[in-house]
N, C-alpha and C. Protein backbone atom coordinates (compact mmCIF):
# COMPACT_ATOMS: atom_id res chain seq x y z
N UNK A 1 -2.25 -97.74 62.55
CA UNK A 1 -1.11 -98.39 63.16
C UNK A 1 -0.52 -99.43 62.22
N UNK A 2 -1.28 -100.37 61.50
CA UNK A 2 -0.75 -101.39 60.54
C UNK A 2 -0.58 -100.64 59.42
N UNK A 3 -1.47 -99.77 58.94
CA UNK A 3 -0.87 -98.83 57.89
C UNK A 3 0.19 -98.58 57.73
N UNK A 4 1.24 -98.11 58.86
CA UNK A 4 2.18 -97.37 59.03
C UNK A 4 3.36 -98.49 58.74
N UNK A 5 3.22 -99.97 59.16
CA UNK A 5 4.41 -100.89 59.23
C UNK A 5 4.20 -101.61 57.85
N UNK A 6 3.18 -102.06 57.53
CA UNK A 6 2.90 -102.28 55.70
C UNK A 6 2.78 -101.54 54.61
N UNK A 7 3.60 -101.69 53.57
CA UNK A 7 3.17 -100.89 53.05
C UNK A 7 2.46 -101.72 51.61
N UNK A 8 1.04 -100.97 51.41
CA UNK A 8 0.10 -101.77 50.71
C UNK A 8 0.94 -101.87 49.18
N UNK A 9 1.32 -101.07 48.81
CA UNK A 9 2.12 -101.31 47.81
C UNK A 9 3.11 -102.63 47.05
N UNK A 10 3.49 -102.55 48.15
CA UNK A 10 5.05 -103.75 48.31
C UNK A 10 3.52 -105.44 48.88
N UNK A 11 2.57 -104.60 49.69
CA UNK A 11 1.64 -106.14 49.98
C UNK A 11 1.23 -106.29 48.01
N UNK A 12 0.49 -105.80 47.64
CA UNK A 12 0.09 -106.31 46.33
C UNK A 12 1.43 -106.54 45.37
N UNK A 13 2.58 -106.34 45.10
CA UNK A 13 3.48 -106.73 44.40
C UNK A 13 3.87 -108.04 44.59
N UNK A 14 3.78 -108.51 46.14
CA UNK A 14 3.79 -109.69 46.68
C UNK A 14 2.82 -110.47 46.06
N UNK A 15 1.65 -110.37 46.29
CA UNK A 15 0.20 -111.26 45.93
C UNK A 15 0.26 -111.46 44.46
N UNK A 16 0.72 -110.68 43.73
CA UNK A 16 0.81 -110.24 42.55
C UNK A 16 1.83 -111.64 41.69
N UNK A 17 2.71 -111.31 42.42
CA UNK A 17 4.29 -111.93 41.66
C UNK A 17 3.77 -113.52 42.11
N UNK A 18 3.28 -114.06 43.67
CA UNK A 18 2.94 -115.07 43.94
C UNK A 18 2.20 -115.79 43.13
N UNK A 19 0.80 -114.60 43.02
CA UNK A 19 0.34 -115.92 42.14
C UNK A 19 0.48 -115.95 40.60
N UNK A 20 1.47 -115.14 40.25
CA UNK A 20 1.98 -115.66 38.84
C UNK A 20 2.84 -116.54 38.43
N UNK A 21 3.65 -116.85 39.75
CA UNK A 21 4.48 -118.07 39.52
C UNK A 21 3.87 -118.84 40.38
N UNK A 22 2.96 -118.89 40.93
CA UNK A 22 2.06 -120.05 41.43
C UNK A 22 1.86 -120.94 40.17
N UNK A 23 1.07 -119.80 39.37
CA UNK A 23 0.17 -120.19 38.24
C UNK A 23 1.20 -120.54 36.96
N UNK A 24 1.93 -120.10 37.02
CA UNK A 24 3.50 -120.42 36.08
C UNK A 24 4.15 -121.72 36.34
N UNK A 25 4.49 -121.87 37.59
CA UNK A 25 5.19 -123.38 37.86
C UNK A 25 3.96 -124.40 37.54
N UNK A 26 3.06 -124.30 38.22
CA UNK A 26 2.01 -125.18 38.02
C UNK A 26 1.58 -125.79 36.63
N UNK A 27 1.61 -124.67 35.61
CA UNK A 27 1.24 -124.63 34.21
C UNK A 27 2.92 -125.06 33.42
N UNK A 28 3.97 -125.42 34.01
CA UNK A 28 4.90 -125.83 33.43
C UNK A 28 4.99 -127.11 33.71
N UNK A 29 4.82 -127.28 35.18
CA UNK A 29 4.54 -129.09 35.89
C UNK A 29 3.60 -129.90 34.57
N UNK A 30 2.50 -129.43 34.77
CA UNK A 30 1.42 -129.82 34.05
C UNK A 30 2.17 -130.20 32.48
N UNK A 31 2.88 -129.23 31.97
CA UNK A 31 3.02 -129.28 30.34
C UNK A 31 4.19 -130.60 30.37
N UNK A 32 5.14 -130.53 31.89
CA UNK A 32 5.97 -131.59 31.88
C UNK A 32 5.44 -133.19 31.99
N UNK A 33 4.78 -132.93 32.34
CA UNK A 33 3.58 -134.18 32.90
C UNK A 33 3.08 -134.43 31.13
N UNK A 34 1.99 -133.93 30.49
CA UNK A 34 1.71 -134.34 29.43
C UNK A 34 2.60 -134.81 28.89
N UNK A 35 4.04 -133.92 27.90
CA UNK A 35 5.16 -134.13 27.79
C UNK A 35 5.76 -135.54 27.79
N UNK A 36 5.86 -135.72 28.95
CA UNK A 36 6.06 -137.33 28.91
C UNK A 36 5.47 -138.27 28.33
N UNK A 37 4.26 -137.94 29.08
CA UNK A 37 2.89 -139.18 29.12
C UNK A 37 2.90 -139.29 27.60
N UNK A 38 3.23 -138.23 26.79
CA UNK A 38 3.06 -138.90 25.25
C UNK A 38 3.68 -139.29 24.35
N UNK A 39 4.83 -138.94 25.08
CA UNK A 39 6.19 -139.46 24.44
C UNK A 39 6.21 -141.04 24.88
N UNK A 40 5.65 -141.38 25.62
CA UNK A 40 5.91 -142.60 25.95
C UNK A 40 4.95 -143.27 25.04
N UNK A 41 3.44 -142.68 25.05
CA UNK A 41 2.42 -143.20 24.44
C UNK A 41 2.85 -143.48 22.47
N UNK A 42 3.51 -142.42 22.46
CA UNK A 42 3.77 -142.17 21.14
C UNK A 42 4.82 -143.09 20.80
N UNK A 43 5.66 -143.42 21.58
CA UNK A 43 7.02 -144.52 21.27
C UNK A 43 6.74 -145.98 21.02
N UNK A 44 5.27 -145.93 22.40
CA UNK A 44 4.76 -147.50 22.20
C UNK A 44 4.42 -147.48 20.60
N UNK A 45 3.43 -146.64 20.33
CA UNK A 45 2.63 -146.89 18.79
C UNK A 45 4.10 -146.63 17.63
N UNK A 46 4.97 -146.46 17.98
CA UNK A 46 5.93 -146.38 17.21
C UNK A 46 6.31 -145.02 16.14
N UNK A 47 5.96 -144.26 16.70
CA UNK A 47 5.87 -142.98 16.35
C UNK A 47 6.85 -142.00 17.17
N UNK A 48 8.38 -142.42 16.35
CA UNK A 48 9.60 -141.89 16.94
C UNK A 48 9.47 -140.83 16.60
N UNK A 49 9.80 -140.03 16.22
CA UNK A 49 9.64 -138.33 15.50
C UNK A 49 8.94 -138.11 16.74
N UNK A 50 7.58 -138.17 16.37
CA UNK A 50 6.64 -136.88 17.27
C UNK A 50 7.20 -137.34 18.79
N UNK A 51 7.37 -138.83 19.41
CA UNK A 51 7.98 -139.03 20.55
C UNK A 51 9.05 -137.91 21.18
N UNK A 52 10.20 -137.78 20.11
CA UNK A 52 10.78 -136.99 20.64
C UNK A 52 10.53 -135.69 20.63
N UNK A 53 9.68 -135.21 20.03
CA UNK A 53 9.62 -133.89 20.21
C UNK A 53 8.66 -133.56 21.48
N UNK A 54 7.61 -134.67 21.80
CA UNK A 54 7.18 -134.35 23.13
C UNK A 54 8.03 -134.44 24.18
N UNK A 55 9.14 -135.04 24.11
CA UNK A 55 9.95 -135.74 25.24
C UNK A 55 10.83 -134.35 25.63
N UNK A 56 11.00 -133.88 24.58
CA UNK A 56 11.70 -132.57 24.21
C UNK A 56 11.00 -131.29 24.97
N UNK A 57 10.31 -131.10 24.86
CA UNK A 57 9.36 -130.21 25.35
C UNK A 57 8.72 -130.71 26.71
N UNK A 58 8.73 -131.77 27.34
CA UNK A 58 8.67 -132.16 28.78
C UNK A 58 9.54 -132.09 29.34
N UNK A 59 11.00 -132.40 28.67
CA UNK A 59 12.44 -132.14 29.02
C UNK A 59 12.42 -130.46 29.89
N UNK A 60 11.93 -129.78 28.70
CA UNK A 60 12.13 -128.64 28.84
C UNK A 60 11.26 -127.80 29.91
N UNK A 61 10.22 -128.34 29.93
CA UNK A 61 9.16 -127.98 31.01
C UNK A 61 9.73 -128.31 32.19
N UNK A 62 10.09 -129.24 32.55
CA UNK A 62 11.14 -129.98 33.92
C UNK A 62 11.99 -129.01 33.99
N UNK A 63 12.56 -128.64 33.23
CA UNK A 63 13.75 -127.97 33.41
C UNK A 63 13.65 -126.33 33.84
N UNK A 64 12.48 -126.18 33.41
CA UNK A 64 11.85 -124.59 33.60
C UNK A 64 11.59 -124.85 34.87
N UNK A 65 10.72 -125.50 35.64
CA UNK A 65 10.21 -125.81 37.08
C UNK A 65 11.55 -126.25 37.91
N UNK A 66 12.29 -126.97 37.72
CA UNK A 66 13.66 -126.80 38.69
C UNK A 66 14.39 -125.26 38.41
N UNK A 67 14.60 -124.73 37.20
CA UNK A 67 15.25 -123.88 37.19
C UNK A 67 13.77 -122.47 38.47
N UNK A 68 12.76 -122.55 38.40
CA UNK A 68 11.84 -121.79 39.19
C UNK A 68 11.95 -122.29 40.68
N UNK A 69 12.26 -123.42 41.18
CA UNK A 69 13.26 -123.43 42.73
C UNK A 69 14.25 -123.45 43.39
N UNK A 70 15.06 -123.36 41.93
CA UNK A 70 16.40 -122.66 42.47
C UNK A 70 16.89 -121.43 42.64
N UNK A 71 15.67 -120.50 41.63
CA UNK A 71 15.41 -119.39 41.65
C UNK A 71 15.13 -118.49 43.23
N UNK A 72 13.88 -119.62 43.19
CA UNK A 72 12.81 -119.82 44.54
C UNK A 72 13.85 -119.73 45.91
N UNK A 73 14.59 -120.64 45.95
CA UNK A 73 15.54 -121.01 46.98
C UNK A 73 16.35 -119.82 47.06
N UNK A 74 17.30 -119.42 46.00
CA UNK A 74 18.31 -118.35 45.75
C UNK A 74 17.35 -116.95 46.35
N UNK A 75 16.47 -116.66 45.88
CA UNK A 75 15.68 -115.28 46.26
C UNK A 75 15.82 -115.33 47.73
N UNK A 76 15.13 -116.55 48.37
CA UNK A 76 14.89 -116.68 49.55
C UNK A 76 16.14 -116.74 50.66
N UNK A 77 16.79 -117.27 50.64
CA UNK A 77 18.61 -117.18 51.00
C UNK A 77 19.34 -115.92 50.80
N UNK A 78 18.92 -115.00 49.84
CA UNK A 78 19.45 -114.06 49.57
C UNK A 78 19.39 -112.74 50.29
N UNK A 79 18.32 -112.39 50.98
CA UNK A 79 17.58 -111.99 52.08
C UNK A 79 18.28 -111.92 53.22
């Protein structure tokens, strides 16, 4: 009977895709988070160069994780 209304296929593509952008946003948060934290660390010790290039790459990590809930949002609305 549940066989018939699920189809296991479309269930694992689900589980599948979930937890890769589970594990994707999470692992971009995280890189945005360092990102910062050392750009800041790095600015105190006066170490402009490498500052920005972490700041740069936290920039960019932020920007990957909003651009993944607007995504998020858009998929979901779209429906």
């Amino acid at each position: 009977m549940i066989g018939a209304i699920v189809d296991g296929g479309d269930l694992i593509h689900v589980v599948w895709v979930s937890l890769a952008s589970g594990l994707g946003v999470t692992a971009a948060y995280a890189v945005a988070i360092v990102g910062g934290s050392r750009a800041v660390e790095l600015r105190r010790d006066g170490r402009a160069v490498e500052a920005a290039i972490f700041a740069i790459v936290g920039i960019a990590a932020l920007a990957a994780v909003l651009a993944a809930i607007v995504f998020g949002i858009v998929a979901l609305t779209d429906k």
